[in-house]
C-alpha atoms as a PDB file:
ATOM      1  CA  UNK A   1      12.182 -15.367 -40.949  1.00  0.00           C
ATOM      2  CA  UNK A   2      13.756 -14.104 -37.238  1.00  0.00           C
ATOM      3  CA  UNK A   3      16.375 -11.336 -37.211  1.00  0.00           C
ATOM      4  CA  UNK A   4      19.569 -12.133 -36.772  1.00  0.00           C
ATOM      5  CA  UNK A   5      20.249 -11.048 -32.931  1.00  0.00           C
ATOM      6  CA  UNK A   6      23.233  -8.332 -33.228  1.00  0.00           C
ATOM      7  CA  UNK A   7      25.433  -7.322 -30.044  1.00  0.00           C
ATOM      8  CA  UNK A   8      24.805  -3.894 -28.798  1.00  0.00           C
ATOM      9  CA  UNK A   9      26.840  -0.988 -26.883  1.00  0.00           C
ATOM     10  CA  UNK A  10      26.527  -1.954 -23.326  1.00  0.00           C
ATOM     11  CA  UNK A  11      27.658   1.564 -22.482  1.00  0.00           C
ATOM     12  CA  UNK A  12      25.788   3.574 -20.502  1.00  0.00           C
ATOM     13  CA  UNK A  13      24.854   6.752 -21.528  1.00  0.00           C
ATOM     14  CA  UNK A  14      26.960  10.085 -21.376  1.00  0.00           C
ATOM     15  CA  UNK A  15      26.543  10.757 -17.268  1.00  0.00           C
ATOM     16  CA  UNK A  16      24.959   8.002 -16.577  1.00  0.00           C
ATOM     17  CA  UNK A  17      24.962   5.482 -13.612  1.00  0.00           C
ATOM     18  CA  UNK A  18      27.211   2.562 -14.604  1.00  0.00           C
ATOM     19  CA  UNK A  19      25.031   0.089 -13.837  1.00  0.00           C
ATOM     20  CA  UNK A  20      21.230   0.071 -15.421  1.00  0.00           C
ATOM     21  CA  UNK A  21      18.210   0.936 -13.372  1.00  0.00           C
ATOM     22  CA  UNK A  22      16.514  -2.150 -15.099  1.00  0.00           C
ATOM     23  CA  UNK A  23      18.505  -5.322 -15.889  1.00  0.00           C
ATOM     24  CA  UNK A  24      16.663  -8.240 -17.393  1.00  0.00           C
ATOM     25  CA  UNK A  25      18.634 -11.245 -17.865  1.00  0.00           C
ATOM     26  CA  UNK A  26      17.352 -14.887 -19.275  1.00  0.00           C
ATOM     27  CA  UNK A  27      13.788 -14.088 -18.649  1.00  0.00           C
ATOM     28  CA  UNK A  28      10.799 -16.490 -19.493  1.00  0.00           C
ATOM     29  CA  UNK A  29       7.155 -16.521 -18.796  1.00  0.00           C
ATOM     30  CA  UNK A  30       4.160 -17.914 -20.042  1.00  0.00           C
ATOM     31  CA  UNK A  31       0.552 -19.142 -19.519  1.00  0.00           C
ATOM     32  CA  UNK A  32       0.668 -23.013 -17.836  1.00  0.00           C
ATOM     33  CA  UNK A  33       2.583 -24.604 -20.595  1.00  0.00           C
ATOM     34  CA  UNK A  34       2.871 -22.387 -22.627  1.00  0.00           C
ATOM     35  CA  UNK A  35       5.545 -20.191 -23.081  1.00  0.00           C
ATOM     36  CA  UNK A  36       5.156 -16.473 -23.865  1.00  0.00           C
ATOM     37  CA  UNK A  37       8.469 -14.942 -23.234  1.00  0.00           C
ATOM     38  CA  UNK A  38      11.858 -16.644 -24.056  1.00  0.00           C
ATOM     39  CA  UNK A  39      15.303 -16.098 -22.424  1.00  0.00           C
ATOM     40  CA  UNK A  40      14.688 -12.316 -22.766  1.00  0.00           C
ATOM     41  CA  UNK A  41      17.994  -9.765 -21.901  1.00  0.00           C
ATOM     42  CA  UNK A  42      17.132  -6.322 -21.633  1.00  0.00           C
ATOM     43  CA  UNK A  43      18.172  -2.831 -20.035  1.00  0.00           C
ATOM     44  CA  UNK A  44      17.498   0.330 -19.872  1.00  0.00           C
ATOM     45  CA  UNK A  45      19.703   2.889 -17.962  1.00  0.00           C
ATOM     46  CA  UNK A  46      18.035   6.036 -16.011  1.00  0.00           C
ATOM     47  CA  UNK A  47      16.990   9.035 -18.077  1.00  0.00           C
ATOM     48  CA  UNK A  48      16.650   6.815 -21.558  1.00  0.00           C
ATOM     49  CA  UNK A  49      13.788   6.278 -23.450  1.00  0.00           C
ATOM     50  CA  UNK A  50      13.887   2.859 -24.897  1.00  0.00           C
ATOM     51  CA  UNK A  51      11.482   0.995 -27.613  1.00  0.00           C
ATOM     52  CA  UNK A  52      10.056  -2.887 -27.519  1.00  0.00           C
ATOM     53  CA  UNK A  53       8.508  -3.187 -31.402  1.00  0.00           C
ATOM     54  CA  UNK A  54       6.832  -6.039 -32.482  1.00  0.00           C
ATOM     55  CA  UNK A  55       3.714  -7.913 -34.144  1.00  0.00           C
ATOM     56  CA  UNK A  56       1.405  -8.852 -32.810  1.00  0.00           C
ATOM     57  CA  UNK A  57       1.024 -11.998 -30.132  1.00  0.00           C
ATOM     58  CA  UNK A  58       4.902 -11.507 -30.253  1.00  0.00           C
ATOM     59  CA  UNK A  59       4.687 -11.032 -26.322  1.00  0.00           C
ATOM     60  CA  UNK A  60       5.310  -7.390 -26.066  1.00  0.00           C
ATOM     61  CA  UNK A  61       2.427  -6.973 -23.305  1.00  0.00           C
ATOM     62  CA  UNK A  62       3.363 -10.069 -21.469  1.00  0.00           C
ATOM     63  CA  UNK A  63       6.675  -9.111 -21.236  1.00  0.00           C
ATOM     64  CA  UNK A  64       5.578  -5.463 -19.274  1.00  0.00           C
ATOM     65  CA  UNK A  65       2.996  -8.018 -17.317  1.00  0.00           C
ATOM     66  CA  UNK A  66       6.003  -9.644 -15.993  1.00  0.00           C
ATOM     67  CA  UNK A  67       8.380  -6.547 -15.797  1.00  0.00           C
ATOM     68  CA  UNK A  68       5.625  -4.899 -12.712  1.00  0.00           C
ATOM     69  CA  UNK A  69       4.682  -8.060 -11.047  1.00  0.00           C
ATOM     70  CA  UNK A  70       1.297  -9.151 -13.009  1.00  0.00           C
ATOM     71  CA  UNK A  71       2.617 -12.293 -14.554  1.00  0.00           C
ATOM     72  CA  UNK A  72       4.864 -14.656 -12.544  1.00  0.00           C
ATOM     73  CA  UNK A  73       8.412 -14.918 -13.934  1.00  0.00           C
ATOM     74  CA  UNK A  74       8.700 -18.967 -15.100  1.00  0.00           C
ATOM     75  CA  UNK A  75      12.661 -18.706 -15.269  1.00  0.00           C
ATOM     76  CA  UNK A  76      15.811 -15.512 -15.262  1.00  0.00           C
ATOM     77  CA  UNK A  77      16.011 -12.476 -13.298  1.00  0.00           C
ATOM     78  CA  UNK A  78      14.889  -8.752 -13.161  1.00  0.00           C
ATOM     79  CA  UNK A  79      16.870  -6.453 -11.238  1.00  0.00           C
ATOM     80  CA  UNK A  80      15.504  -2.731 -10.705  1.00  0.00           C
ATOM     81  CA  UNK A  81      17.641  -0.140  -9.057  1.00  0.00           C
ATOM     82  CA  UNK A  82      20.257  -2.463  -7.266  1.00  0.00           C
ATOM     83  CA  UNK A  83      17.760  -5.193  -6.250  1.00  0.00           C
ATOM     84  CA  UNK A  84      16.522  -8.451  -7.540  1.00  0.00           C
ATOM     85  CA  UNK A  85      12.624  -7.961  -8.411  1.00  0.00           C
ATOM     86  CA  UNK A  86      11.670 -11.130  -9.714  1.00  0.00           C
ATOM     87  CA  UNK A  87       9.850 -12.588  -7.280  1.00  0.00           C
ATOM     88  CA  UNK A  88       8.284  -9.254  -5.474  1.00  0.00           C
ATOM     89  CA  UNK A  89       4.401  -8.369  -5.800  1.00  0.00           C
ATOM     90  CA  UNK A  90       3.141  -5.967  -7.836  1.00  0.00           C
ATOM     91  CA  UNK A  91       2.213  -3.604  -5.286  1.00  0.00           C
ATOM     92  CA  UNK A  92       5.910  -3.970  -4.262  1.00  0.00           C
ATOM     93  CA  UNK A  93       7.233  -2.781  -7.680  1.00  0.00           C
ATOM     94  CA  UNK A  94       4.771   0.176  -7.942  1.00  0.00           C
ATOM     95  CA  UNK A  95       6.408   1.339  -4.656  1.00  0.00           C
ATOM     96  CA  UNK A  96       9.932   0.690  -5.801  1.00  0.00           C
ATOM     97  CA  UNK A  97       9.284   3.422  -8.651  1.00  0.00           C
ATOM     98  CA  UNK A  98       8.332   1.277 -11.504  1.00  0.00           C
ATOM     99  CA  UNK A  99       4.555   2.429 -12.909  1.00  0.00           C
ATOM    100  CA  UNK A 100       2.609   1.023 -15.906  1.00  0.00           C
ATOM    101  CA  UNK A 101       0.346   2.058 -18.467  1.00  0.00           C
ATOM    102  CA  UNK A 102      -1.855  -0.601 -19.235  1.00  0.00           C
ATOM    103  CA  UNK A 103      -2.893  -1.529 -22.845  1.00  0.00           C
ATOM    104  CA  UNK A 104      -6.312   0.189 -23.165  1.00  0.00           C
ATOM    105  CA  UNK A 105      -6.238   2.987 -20.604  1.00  0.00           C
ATOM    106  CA  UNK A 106      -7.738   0.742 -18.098  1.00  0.00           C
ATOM    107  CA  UNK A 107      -9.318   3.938 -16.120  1.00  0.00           C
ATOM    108  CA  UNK A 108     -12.119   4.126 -13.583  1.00  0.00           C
ATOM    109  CA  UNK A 109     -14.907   5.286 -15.749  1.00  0.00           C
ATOM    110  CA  UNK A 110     -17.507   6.548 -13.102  1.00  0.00           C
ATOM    111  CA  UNK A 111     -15.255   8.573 -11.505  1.00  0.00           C
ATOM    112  CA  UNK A 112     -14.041  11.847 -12.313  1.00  0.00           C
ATOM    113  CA  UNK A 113     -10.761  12.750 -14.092  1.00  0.00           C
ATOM    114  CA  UNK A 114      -9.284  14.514 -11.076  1.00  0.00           C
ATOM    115  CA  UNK A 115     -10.100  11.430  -8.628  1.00  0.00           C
ATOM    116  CA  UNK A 116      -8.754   9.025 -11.232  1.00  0.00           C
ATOM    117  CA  UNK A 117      -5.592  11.131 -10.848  1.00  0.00           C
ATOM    118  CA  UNK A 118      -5.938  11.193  -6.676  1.00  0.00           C
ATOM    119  CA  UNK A 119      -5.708   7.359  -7.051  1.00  0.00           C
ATOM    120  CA  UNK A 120      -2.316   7.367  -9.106  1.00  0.00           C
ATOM    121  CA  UNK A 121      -1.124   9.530  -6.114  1.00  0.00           C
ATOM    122  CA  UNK A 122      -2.603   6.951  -3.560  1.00  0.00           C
ATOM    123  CA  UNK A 123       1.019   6.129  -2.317  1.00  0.00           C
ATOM    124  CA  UNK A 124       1.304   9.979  -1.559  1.00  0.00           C
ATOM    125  CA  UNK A 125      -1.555  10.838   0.760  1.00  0.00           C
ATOM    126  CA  UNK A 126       0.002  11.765   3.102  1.00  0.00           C
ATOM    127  CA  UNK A 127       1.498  14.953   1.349  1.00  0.00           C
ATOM    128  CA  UNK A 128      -1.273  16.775  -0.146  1.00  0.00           C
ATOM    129  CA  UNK A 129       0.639  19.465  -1.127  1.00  0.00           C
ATOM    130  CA  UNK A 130       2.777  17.596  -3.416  1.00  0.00           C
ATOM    131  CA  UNK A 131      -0.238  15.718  -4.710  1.00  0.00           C
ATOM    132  CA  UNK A 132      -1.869  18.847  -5.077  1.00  0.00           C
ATOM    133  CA  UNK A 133       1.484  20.101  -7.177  1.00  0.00           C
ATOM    134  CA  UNK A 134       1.961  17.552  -9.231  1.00  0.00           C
ATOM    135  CA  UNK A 135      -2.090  17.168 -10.301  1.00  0.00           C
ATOM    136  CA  UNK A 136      -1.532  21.084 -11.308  1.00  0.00           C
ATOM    137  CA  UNK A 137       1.657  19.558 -13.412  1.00  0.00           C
ATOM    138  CA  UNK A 138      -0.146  17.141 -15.305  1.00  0.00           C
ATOM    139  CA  UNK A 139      -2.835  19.407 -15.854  1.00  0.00           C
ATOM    140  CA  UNK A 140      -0.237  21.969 -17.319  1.00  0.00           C
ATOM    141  CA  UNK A 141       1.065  18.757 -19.874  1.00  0.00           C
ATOM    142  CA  UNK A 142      -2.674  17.911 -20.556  1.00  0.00           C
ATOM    143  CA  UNK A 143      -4.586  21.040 -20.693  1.00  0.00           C
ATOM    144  CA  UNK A 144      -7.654  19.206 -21.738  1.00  0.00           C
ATOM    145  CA  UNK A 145      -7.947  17.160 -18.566  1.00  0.00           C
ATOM    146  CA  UNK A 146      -8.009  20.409 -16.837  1.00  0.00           C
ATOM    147  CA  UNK A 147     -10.946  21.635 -18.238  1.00  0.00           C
ATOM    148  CA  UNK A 148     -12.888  18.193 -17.436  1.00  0.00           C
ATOM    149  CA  UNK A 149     -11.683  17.523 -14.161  1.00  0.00           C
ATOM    150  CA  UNK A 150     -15.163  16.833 -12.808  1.00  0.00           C
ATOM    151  CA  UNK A 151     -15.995  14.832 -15.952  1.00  0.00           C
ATOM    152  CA  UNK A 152     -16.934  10.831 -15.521  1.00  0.00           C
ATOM    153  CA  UNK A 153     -13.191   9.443 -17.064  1.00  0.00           C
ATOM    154  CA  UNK A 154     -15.488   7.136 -18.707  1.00  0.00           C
ATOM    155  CA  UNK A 155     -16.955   9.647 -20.958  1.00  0.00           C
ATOM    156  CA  UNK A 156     -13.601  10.683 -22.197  1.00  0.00           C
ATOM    157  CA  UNK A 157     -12.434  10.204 -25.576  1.00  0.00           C
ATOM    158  CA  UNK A 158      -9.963   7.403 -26.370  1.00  0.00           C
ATOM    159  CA  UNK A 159      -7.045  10.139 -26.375  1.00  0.00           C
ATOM    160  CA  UNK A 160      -8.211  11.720 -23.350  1.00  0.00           C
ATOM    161  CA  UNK A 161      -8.390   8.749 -21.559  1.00  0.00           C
ATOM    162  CA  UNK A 162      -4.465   7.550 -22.550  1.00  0.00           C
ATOM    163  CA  UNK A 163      -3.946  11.129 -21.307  1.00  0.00           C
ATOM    164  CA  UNK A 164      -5.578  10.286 -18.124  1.00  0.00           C
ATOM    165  CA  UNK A 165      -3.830   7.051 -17.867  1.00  0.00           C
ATOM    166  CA  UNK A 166      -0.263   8.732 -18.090  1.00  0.00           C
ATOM    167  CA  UNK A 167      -0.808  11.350 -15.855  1.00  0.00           C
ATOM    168  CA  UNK A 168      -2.430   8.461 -13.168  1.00  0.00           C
ATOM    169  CA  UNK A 169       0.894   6.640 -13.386  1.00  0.00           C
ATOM    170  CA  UNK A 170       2.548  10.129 -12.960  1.00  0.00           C
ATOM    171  CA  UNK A 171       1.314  10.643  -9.800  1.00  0.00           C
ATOM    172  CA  UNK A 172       3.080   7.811  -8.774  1.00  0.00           C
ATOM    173  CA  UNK A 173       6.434   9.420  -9.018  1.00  0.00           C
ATOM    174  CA  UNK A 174       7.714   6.581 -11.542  1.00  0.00           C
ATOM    175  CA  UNK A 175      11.271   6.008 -11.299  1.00  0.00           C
ATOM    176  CA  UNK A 176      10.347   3.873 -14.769  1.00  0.00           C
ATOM    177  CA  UNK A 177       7.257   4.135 -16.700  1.00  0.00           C
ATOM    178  CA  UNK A 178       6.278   1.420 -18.638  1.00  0.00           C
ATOM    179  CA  UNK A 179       3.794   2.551 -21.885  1.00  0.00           C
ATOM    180  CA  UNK A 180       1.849  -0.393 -23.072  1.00  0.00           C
ATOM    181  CA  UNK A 181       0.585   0.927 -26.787  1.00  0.00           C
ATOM    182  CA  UNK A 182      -0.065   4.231 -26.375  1.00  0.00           C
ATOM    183  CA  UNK A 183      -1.179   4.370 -29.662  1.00  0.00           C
ATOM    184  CA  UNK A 184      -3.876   1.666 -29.950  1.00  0.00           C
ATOM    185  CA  UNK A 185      -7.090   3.015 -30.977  1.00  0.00           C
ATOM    186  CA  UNK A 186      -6.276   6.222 -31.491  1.00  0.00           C
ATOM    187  CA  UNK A 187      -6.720   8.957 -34.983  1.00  0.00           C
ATOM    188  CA  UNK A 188      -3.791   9.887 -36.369  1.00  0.00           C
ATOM    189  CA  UNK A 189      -3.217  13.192 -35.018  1.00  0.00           C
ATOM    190  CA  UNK A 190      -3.836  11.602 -31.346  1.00  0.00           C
ATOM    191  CA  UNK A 191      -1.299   9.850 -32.249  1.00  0.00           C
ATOM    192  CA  UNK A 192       1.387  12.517 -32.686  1.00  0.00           C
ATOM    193  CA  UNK A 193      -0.060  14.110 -29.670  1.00  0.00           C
ATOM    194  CA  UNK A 194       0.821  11.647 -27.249  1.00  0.00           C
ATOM    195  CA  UNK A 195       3.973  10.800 -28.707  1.00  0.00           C
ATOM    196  CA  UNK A 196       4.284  14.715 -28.626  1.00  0.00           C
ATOM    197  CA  UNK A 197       3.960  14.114 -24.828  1.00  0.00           C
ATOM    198  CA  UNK A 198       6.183  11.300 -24.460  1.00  0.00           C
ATOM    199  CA  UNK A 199       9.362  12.975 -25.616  1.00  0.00           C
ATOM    200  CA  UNK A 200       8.311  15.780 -23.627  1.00  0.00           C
ATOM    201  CA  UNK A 201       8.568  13.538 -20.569  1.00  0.00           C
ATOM    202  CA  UNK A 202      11.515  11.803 -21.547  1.00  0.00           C
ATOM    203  CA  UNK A 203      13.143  15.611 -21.998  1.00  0.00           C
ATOM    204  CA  UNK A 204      11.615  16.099 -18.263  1.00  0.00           C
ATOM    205  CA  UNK A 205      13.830  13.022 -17.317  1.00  0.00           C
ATOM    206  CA  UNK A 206      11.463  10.106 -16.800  1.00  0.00           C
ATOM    207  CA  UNK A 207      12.491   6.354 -18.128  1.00  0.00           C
ATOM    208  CA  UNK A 208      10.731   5.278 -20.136  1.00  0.00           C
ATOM    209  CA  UNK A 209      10.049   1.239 -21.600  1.00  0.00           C
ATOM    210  CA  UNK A 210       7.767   2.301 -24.382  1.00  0.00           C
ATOM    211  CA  UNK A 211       5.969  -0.731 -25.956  1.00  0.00           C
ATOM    212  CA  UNK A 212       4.799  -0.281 -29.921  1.00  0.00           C
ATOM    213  CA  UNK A 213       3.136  -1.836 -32.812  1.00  0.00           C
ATOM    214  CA  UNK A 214       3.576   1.196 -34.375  1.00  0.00           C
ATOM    215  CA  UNK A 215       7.332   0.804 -34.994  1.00  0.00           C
ATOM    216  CA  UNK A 216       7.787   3.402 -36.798  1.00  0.00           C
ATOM    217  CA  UNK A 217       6.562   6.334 -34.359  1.00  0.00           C
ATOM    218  CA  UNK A 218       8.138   4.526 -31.495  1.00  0.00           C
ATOM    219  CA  UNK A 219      11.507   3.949 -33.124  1.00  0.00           C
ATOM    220  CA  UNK A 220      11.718   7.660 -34.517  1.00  0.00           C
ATOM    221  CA  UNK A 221      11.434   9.371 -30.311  1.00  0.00           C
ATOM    222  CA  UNK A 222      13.513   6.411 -28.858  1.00  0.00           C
ATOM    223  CA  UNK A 223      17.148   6.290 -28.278  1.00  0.00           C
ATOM    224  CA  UNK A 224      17.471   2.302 -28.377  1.00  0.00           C
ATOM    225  CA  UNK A 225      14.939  -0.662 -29.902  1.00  0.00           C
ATOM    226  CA  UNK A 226      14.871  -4.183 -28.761  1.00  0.00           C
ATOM    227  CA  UNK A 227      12.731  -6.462 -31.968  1.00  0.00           C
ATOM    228  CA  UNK A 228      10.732  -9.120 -29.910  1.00  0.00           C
ATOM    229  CA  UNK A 229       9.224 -11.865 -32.429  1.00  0.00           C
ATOM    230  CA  UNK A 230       7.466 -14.884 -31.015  1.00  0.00           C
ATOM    231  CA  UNK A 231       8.963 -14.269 -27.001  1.00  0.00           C
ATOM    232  CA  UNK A 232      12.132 -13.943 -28.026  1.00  0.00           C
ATOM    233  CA  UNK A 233      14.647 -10.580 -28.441  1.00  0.00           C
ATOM    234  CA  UNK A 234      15.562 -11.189 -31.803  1.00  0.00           C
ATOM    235  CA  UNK A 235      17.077  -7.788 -32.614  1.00  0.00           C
ATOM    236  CA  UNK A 236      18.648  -4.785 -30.588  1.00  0.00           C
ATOM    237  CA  UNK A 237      20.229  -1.294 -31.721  1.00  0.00           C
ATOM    238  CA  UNK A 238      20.131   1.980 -31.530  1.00  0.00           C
ATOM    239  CA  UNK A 239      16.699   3.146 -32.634  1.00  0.00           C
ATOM    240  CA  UNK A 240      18.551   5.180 -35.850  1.00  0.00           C
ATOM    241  CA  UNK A 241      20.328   2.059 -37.111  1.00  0.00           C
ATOM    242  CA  UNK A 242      16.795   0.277 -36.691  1.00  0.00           C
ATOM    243  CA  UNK A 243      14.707   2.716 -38.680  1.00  0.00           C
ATOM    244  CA  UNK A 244      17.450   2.115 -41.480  1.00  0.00           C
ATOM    245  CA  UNK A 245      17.641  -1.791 -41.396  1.00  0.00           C
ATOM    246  CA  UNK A 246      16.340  -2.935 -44.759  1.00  0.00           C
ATOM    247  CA  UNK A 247      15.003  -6.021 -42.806  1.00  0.00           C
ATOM    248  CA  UNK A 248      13.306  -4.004 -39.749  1.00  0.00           C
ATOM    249  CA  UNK A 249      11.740  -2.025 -42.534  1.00  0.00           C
ATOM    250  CA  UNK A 250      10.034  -4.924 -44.099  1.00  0.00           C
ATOM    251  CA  UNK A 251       8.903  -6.431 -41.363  1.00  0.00           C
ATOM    252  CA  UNK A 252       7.637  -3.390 -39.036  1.00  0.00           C
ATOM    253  CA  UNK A 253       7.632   0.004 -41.388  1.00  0.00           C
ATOM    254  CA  UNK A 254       6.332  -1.258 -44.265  1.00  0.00           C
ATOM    255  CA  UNK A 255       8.417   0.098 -47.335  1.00  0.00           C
END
């Protein structure tokens, strides 16, 4: 059975900007006739770190497809920083600030760990010496990838390779970084690790849209939750109040 939808604080955080860097409003999308994502309102303000939990096939991906351009918007509006997005390309968005991790890691397995990184900073190139900075910072939050930066990416271990992935979209200098299940595939202790590494980010200030089947792990770093079941936003809190709903428990945490 759906959640009942509850209102939410609208407030922006303490010293935040009053409006939110991402504003979703009545968005749909789907695949020909069918439809994926349903009348979704969402937003996140800079600096938070917000959670999308769900099942799955309940659209979470989709929803981040459409959010950076991949999937065409059927129907609402999605407003980043000030201007309308909706209709902009993907490579359009990625230059506005907003950077993705796909589901799956998605990186370039022949090549090396430190050119996998070069590409996140193609928008860069012409400032080596920032490149060359901020490839020493990720290094620094993923000491690992350090010592295999001439290693084929595709060698990597799963956790490695999400690694990899975050640091790539690092290098762009996201305004908003969207995390597509971090957490798929990966051993338990991996697990911790990266979300180890998310809150560090969000403490670094990075936004962050962090998409989870593992409600439980996502819900316990984030400030706010949105529940999406079936395309729809079907429930919306702070994450605290979540993690204690007797219903979200059920469903998601199982106990």
């Amino acid at each position: 059975m759906p959640f009942e939808s509850n209102a939410m604080n609208d407030h922006p955080p303490m010293g935040a900007a009053s409006e939110p860097l991402l504003q979703v409003t009545g968005l749909s999308s789907g695949y020909g006739p069918v439809r994926a994502i349903h009348q979704a309102d969402l937003h996140i303000y800079a600096g938070e770190l917000v959670a999308i939990v769900g099942g799955n096939g309940a659209g979470k991906t989709t929803l981040l497809h459409t959010l950076s351009g991949l999937h065409p918007v059927s129907s609402g509006h999605i407003r980043f920083a000030g201007q309308d997005i909706t209709r902009w390309p993907p490579h359009r968005i990625v230059a506005a600030g907003v950077c993705q991790v796909l589901e799956g890691r998605q990186v370039f397995a022949p090549l090396s760990v430190e050119d996998n990184l070069r590409l996140g900073a193609y928008r860069q190139h012409r400032d080596p010496n920032w490149v060359r900075q901020e490839t020493e910072h990720v290094y620094t939050l993923f000491p690992i990838l350090a010592e295999r930066r001439q290693q084929p990416a595709g060698t990597l271990s799963g956790g490695q390779q999400q690694m990899l992935a975050i640091g790539r979209a690092l290098l762009g200098r996201p305004r908003l970084l969207l995390l597509d299940e971090p957490s798929m595939g990966l051993a338990p202790l991996l697990v911790e690790e990266i979300f180890q590494v998310i809150v560090e980010l969000h403490t670094r200030g990075v936004t962050i849209l962090l998409v989870e089947q593992n409600a439980r792990a996502a819900l316990a770093i984030a400030q706010r939750g949105y529940i999406l079941e079936t395309g729809r936003i079907a429930k919306t809190a702070p994450a605290a109040e979540l993690l204690a709903d007797d219903d979200v428990r059920r469903a998601y945490l199982g106990y």
